[in-house]
Protein backbone atom coordinates (compact mmCIF):
# COMPACT_ATOMS: atom_id res chain seq x y z
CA UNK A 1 -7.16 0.78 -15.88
CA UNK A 2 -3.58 2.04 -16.63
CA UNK A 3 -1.95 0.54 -20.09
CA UNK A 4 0.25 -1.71 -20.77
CA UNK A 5 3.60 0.24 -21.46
CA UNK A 6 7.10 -1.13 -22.53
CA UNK A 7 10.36 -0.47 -23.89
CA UNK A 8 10.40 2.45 -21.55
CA UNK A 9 13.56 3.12 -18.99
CA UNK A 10 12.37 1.44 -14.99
CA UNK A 11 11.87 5.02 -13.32
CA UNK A 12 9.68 6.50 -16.54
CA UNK A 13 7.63 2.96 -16.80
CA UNK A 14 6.49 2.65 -13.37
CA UNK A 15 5.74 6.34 -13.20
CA UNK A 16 3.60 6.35 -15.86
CA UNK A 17 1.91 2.81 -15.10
CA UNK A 18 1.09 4.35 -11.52
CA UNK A 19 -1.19 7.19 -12.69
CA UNK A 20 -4.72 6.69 -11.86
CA UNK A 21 -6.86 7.21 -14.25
CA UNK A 22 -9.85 9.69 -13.46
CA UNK A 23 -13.55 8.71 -14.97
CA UNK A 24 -13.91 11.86 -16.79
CA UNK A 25 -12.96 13.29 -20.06
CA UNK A 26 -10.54 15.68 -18.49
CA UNK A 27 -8.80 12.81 -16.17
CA UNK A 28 -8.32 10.71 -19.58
CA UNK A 29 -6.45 13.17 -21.11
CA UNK A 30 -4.78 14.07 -17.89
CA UNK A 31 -3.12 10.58 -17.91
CA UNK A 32 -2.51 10.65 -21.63
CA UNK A 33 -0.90 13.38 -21.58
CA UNK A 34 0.86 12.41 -18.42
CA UNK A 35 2.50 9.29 -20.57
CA UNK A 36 3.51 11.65 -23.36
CA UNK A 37 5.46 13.24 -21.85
CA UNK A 38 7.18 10.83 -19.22
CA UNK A 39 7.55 7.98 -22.65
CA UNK A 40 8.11 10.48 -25.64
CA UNK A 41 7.19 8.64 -28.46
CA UNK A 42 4.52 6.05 -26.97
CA UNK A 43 1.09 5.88 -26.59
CA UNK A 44 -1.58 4.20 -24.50
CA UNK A 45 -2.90 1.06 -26.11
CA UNK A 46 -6.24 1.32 -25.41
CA UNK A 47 -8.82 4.09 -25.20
CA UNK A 48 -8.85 4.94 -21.40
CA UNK A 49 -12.90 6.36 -21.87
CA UNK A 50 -13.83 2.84 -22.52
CA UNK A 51 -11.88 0.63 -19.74
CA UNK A 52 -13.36 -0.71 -16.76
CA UNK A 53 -14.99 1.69 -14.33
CA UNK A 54 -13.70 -0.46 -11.47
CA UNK A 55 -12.06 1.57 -9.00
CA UNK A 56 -8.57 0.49 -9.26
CA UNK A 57 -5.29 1.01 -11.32
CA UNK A 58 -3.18 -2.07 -12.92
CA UNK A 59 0.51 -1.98 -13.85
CA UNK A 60 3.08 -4.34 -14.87
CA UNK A 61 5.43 -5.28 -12.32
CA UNK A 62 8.85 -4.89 -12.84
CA UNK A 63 9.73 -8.03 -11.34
CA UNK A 64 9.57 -10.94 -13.93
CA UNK A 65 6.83 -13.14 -12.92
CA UNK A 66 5.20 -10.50 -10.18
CA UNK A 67 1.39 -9.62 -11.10
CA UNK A 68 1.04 -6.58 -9.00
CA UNK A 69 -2.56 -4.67 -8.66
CA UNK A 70 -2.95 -1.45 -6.87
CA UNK A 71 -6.70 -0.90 -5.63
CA UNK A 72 -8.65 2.05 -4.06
CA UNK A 73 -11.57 2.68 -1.36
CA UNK A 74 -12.48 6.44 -1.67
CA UNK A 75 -14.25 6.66 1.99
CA UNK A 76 -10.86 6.34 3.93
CA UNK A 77 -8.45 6.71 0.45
CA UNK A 78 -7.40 3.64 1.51
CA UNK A 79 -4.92 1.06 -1.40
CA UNK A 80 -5.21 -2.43 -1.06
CA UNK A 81 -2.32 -4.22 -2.86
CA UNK A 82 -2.83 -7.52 -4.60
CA UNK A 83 0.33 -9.38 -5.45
CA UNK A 84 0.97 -13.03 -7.39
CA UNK A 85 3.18 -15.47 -9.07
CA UNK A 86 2.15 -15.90 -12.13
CA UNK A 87 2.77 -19.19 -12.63
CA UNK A 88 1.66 -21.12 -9.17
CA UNK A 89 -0.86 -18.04 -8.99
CA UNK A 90 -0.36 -17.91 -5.04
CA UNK A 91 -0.95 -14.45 -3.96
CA UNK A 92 -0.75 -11.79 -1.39
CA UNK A 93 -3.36 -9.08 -0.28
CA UNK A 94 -1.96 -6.01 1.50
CA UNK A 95 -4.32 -3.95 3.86
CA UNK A 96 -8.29 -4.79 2.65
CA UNK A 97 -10.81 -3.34 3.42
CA UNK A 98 -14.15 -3.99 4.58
CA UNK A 99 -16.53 -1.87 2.20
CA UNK A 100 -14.18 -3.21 -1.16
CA UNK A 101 -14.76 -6.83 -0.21
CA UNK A 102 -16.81 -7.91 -3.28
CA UNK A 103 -14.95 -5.97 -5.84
CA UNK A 104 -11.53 -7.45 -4.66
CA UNK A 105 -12.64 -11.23 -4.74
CA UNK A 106 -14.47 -10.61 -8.06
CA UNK A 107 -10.53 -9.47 -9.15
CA UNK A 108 -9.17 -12.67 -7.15
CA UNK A 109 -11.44 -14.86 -9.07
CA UNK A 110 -11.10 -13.36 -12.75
CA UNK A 111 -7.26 -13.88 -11.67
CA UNK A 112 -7.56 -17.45 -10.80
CA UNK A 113 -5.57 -16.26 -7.70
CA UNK A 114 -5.10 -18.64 -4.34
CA UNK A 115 -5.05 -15.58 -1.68
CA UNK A 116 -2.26 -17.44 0.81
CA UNK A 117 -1.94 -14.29 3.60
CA UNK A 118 -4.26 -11.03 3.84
CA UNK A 119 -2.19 -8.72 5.83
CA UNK A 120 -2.51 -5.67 7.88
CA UNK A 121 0.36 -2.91 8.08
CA UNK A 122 -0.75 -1.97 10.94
CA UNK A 123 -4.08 -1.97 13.36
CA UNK A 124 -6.28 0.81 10.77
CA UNK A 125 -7.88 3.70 12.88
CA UNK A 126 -9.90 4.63 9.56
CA UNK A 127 -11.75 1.67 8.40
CA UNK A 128 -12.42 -2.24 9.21
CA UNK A 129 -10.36 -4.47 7.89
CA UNK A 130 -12.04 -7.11 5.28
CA UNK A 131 -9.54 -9.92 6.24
CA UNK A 132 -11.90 -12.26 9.05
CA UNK A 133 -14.94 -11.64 6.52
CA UNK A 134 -12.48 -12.79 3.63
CA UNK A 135 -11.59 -15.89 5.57
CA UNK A 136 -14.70 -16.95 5.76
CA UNK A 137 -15.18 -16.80 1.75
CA UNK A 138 -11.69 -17.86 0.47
CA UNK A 139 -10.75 -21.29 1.96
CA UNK A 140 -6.81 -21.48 3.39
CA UNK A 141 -6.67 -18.11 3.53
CA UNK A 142 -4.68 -16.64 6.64
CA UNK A 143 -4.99 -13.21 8.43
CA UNK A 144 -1.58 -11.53 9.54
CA UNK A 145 -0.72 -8.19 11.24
CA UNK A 146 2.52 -7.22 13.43
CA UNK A 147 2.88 -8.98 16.74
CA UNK A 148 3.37 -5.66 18.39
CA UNK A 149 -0.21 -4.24 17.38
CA UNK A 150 -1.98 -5.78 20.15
CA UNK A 151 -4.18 -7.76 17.58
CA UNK A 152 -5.28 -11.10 16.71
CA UNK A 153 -4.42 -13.30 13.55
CA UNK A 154 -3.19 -16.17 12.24
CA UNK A 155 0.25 -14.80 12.02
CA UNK A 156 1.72 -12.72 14.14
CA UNK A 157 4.89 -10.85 12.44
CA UNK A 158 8.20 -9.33 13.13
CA UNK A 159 11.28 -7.88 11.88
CA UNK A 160 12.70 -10.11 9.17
CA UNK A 161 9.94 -12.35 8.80
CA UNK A 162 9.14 -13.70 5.11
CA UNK A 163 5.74 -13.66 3.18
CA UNK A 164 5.92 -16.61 0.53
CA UNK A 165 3.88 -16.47 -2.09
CA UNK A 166 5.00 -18.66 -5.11
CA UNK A 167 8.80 -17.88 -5.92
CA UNK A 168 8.26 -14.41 -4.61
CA UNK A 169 8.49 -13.06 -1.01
CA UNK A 170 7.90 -9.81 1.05
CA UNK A 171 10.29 -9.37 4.17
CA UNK A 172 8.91 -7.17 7.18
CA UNK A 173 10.42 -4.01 8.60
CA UNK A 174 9.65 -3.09 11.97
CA UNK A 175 8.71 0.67 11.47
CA UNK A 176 6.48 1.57 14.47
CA UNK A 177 5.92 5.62 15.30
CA UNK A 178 2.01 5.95 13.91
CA UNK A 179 1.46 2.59 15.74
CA UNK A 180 3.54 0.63 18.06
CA UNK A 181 2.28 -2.28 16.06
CA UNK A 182 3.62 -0.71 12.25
CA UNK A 183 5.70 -2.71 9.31
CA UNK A 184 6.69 -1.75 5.93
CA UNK A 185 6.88 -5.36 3.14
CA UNK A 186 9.86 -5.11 0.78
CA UNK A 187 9.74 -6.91 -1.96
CA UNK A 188 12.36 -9.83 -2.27
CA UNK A 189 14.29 -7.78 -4.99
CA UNK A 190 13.89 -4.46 -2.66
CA UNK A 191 11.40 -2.91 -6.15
CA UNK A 192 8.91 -1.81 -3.64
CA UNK A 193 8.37 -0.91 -0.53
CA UNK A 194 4.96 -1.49 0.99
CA UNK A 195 5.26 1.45 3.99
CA UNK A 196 1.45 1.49 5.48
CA UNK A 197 1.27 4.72 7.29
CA UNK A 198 5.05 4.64 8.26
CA UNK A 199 5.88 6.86 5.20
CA UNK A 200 3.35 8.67 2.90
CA UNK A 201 3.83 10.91 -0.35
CA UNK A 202 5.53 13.90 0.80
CA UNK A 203 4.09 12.79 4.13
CA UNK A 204 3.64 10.17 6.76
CA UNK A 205 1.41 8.97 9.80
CA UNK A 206 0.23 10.50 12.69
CA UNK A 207 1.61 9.96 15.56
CA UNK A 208 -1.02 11.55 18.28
CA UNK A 209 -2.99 8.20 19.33
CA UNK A 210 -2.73 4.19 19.54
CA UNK A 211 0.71 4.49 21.13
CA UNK A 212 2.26 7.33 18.26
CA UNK A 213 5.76 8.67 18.73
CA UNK A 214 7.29 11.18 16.18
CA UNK A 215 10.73 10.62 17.30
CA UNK A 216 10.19 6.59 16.93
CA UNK A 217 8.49 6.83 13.20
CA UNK A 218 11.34 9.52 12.26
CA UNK A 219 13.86 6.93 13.35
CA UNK A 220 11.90 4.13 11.66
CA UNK A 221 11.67 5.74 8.40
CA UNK A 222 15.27 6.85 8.65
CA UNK A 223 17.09 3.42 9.48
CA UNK A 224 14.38 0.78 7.77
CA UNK A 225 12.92 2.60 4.67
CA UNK A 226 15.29 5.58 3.56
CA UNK A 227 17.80 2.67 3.30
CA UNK A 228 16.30 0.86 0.72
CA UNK A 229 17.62 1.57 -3.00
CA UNK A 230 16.73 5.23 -4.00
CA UNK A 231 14.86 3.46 -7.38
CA UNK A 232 12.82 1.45 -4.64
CA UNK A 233 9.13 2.10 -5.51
CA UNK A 234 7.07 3.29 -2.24
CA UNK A 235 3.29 2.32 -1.97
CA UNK A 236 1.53 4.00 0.93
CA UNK A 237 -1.45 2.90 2.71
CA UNK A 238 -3.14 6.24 1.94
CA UNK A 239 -3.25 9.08 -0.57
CA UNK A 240 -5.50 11.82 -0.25
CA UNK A 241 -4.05 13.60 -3.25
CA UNK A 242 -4.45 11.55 -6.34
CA UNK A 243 -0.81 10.31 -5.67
CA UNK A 244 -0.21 5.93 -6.34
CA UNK A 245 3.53 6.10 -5.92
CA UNK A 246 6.54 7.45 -5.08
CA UNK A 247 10.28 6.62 -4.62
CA UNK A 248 12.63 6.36 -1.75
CA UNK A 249 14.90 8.48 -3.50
CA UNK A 250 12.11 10.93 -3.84
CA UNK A 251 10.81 10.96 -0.08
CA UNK A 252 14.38 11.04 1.08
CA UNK A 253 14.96 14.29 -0.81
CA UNK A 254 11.58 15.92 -1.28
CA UNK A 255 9.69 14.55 1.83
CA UNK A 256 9.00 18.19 3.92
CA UNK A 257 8.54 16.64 7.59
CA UNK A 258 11.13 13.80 7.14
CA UNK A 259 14.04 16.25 5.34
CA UNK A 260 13.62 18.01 8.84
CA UNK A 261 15.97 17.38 11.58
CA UNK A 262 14.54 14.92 14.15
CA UNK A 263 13.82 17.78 16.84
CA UNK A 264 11.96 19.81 14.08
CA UNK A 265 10.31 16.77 12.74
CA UNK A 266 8.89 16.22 16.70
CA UNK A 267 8.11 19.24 16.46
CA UNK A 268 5.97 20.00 13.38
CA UNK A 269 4.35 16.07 14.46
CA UNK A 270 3.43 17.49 18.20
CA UNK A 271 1.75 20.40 16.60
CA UNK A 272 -0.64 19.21 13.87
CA UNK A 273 -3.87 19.48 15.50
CA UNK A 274 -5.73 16.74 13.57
CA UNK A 275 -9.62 15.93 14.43
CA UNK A 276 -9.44 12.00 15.48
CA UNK A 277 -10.49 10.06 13.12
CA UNK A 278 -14.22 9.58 12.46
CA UNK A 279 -14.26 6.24 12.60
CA UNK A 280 -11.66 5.41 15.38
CA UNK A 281 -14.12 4.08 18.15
CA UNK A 282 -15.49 1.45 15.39
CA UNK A 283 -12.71 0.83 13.60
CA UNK A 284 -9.71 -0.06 16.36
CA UNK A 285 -11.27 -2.31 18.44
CA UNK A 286 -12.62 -4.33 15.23
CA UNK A 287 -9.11 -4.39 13.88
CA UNK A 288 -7.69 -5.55 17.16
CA UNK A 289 -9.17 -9.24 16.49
CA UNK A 290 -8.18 -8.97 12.89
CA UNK A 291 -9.13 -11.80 10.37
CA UNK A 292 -10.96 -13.31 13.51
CA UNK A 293 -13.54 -11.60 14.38
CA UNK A 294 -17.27 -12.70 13.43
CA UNK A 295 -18.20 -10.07 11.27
């Protein structure tokens, strides 16, 4: 689990609260070494070797009163984000999954979280969604996905629409291209950006199945994400890399599909030549009666 780190500038803190820390020796020092030199001066509080072997990374939000968790499934790299007031303890869950179910309500419950909304960024081609097994084991909970993705849930979102949990709130941004059905959550201060498969480190979604369109998702990112502060943190729904975070300053300069002009952007996109995902056939047509479905 990442330490505790403060007195640090923004940009340096959440860098170095983001790293995920690997279960070796080598990963340990990796991530010490990693805060050296991004906080000269400071070191971890704790001895990484003997934290949790959970498989997910903590930091502190940089929003006063945010308790922010960033979580991992290894089969599909999938992050599930766990958000909370910390003083009503309402809380948001951002894109579970199925096979994780168990570890994240063991969190929820150390936590002393109420789970309000479970939502989906979009309709996943690359695992099952956890949310309608989840609503069966955390009472009031409510299931919501983009009314654009074809799927069921309790609440169907769009552009501009507000997530409440406690004094805090995610807004949704419309950002279809990898999915007609595709939103990005800002956080109420614009801190972070929750961007699904929209935008990815140095990368971003497909767009060859379930209704993709380069040109859309280029347009998407451009006019609803790269307009967000550059400091704005961005959390993807995927990393296959290592990577927990990024900035939209960062993407907007260092990004090597969406630098591109929109024509070559369509163009590398139309040209990828990606198997289909193993797990499409199961996974879509679960999805598509998300939080509902009798699992």
């Amino acid at each position: 689990m990442c330490s505790v780190i403060s007195r640090v500038k923004p940009v340096q803190r959440a860098l170095a609260l983001t790293l995920r820390l690997r279960a070796t020796t080598e990963g340990s020092s990796y991530a010490a070494a990693e805060i050296r030199r991004l906080c000269p001066g400071l070191s971890a509080v704790t001895d990484p070797l003997k934290a949790t072997s959970r498989s997910y990374c903590s930091r502190m939000a940089l929003t006063e009163g945010l308790l922010f968790r960033q979580l991992f499934e290894s089969e599909s790299s999938t992050y599930t984000y766990l958000l909370a007031d910390t003083e009503t303890k309402e809380a948001v869950l951002i894109d579970p999954v199925l096979e994780t179910i168990d570890r994240d309500l063991k969190l929820i419950h150390e936590l002393g979280l109420n789970v309000k909304v479970a939502v989906n960024t979009h309709c996943h081609a690359d695992h099952i969604t956890s949310t309608g097994l989840m609503k069966k084991r955390l009472v009031g909970l409510k299931s919501a996905i983009s009314k654009y993705s074809g799927a069921s849930a309790d609440m169907l979102l769009s552009e501009g629409d507000k997530i409440s949990f406690g004094k805090h709130y995610l807004t949704v941004r419309d950002t279809p291209g990898h999915t007609d059905g595709c939103m990005s959550l800002v956080s109420g201060d614009q801190s972070m950006a929750f961007t699904g498969d929209a935008l990815l480190i140095r990368g971003c979604g497909r767009t060859d199945f379930q209704q993709g369109c380069a040109k859309k998702l280029y347009e998407s990112v451009h006019q609803k994400i790269f307009t967000l502060p550059d400091q704005c943190l961005v959390y993807p729904a995927h990393d296959y890399l290592g990577q927990t975070a990024s900035t939209v300053g960062e993407e907007r300069r260092f990004n090597p599909r969406l630098t591109k002009s929109v024509d070559e952007f369509v163009n590398i996109m139309n040209n990828l030549n990606l198997p289909k995902p193993s797990k499409i056939d199961v996974s879509v047509p679960a999805n598509l009666v998300c939080g509902v479905q009798e699992v």
